[in-house]
Protein backbone atom coordinates (compact mmCIF):
# COMPACT_ATOMS: atom_id res chain seq x y z
CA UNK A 1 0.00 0.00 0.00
CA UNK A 2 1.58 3.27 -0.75
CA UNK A 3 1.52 5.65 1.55
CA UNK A 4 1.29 9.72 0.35
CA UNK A 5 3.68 11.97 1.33
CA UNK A 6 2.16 15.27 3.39
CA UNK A 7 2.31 18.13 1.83
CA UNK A 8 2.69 21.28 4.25
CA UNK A 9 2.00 24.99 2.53
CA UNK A 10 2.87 28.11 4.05
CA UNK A 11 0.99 30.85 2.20
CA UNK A 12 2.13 34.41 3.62
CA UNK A 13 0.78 38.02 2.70
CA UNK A 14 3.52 40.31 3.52
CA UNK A 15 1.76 43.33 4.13
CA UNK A 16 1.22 44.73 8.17
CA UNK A 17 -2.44 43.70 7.73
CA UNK A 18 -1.69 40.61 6.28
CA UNK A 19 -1.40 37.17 7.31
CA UNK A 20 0.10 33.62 7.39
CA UNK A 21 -2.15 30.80 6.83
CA UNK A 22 -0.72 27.25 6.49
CA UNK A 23 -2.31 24.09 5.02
CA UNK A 24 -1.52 20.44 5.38
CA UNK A 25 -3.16 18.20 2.08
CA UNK A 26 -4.80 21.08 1.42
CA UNK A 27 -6.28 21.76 5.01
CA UNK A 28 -5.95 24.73 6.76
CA UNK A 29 -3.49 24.38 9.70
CA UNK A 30 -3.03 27.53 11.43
CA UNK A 31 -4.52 31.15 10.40
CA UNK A 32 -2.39 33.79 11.80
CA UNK A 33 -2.30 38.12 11.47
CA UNK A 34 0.87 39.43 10.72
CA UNK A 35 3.18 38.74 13.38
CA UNK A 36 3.83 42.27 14.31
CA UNK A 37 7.67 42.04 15.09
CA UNK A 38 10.74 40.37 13.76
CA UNK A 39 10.65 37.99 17.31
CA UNK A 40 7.07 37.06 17.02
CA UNK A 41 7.40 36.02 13.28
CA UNK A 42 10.42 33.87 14.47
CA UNK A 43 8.28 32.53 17.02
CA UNK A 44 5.41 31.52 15.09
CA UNK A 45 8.27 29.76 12.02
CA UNK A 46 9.39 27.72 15.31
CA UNK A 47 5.57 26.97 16.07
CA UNK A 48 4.99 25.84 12.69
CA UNK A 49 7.64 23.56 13.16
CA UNK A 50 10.47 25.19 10.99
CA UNK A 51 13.74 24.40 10.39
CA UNK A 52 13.02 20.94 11.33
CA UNK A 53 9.90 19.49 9.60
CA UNK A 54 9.28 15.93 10.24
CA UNK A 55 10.32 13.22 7.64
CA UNK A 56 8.00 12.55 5.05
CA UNK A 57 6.41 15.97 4.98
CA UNK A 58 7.37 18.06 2.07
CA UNK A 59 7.16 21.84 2.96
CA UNK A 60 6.65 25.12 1.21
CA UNK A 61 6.31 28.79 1.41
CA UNK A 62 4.77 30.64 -1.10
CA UNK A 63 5.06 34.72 -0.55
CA UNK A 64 3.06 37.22 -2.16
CA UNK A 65 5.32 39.13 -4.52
CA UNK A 66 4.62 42.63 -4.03
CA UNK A 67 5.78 45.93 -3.81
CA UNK A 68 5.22 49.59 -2.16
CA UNK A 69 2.88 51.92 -5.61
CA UNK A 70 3.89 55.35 -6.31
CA UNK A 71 0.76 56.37 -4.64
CA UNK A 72 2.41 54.80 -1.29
CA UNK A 73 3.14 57.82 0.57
CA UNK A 74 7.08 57.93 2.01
CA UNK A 75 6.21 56.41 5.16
CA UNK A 76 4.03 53.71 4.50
CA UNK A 77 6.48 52.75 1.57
CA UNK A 78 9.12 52.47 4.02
CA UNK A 79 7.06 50.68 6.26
CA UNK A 80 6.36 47.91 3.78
CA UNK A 81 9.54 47.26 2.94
CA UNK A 82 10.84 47.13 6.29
CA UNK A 83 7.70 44.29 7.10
CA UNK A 84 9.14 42.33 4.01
CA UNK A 85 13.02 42.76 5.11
CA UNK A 86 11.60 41.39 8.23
CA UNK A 87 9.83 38.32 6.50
CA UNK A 88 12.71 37.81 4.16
CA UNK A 89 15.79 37.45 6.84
CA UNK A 90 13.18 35.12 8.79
CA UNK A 91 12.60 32.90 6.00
CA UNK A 92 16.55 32.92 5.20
CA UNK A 93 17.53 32.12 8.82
CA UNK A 94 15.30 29.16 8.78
CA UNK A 95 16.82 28.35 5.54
CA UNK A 96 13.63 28.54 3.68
CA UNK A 97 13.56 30.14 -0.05
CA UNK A 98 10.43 30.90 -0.95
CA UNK A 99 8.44 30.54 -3.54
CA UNK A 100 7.03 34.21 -4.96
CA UNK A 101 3.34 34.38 -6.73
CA UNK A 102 2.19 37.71 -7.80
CA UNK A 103 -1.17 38.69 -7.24
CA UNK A 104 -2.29 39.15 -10.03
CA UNK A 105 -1.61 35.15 -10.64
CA UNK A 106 -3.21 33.74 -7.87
CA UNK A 107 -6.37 35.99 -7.96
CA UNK A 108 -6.35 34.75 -11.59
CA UNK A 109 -6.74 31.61 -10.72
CA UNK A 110 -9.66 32.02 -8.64
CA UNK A 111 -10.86 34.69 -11.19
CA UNK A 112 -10.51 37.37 -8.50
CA UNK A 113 -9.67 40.02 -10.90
CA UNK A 114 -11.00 43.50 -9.48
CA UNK A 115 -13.44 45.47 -10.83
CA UNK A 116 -12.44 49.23 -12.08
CA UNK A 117 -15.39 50.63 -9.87
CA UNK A 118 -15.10 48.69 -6.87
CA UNK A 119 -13.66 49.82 -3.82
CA UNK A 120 -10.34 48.18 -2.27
CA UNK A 121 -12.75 47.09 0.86
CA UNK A 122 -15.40 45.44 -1.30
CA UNK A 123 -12.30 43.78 -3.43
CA UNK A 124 -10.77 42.27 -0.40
CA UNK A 125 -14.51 41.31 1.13
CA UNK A 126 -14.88 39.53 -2.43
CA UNK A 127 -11.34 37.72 -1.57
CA UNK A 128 -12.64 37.12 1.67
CA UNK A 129 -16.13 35.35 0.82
CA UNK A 130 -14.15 33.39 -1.79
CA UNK A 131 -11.43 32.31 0.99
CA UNK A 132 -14.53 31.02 3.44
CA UNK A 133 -16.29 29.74 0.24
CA UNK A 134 -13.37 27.28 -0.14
CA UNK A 135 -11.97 26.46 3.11
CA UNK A 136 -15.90 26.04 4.80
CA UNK A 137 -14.50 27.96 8.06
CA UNK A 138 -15.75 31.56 8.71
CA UNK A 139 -11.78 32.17 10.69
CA UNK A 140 -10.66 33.93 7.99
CA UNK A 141 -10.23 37.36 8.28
CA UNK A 142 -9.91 40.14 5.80
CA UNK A 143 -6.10 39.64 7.28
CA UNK A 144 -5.67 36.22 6.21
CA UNK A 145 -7.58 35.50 3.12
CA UNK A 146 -5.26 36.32 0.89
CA UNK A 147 -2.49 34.01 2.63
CA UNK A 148 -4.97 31.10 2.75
CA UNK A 149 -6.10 31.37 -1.16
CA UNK A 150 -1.97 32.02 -2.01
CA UNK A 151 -1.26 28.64 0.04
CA UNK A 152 -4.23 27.12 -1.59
CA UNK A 153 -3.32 28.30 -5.17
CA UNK A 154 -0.07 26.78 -4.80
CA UNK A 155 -1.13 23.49 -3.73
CA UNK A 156 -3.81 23.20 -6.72
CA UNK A 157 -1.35 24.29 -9.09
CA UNK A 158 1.85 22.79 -7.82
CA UNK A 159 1.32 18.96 -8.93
């Protein structure tokens, strides 16, 4: 009888209302907010078992690939980047290199693409409804939907 390997997907929105939302075959894991400093996010790599996942489960992290927009004021663009500094010498002190999806390919997938009137809090309620849609669990948050459905698009398009 063959046995299939586990297949553990860290899906992480870098932004500092984002969120980190793991799945396991698939199955959400753990739904977490932004870790808010460079300690907790180490904390919560070490609670998620990193460096040192167990044999026979295969393990990724897929980041959103994203940037600070000209219409990012000075301070805000700074702040973003410093977040993703943060999340990027994590990630390389566990030894992880992660996998980047832009958004505009995951919310693709999931035909997520954003209408030219709507708001940016009725596009990310739309990402939201589509995250609970799929997983059946109301604990995502307009914080972690976008981590979940990155994790998720990996593992459907990753075989």
């Amino acid at each position: 009888m063959e046995t299939k390997q586990k297949l553990f997907i860290v899906g992480i929105d870098p932004g500092k209302n984002g969120g980190i939302v793991s799945i396991t075959n698939g199955r959400i894991t753990d739904i977490t907010k932004m870790p808010p400093t460079p300690e907790d996010l180490v904390n919560h790599f070490l609670y998620l078992g990193f460096p040192n996942q167990p044999l026979g489960i295969k393990s990724y992290v897929i980041i959103e690939n994203v940037h600070s927009m000209p219409t990012d004021g000075a301070k805000s663009a700074f702040s973003f980047g410093k977040q993703l500094g943060n999340i990027e010498g994590v990630l390389a002190s566990f030894s992880i290199k992660p996998y980047r999806v832009s958004p505009q390919e995951w919310q693709a997938y999931f035909k997520l693409k954003r209408d030219s009137d709507e708001s940016k809090y009725d596009y990310k309620k739309r990402i939201k409804s589509k995250a609970i849609s799929l997983s059946k669990t109301k604990k995502l948050s307009l914080e972690t939907a976008d981590a979940y459905l990155i994790a998720l698009w990996y593992h459907k398009t990753s075989k």
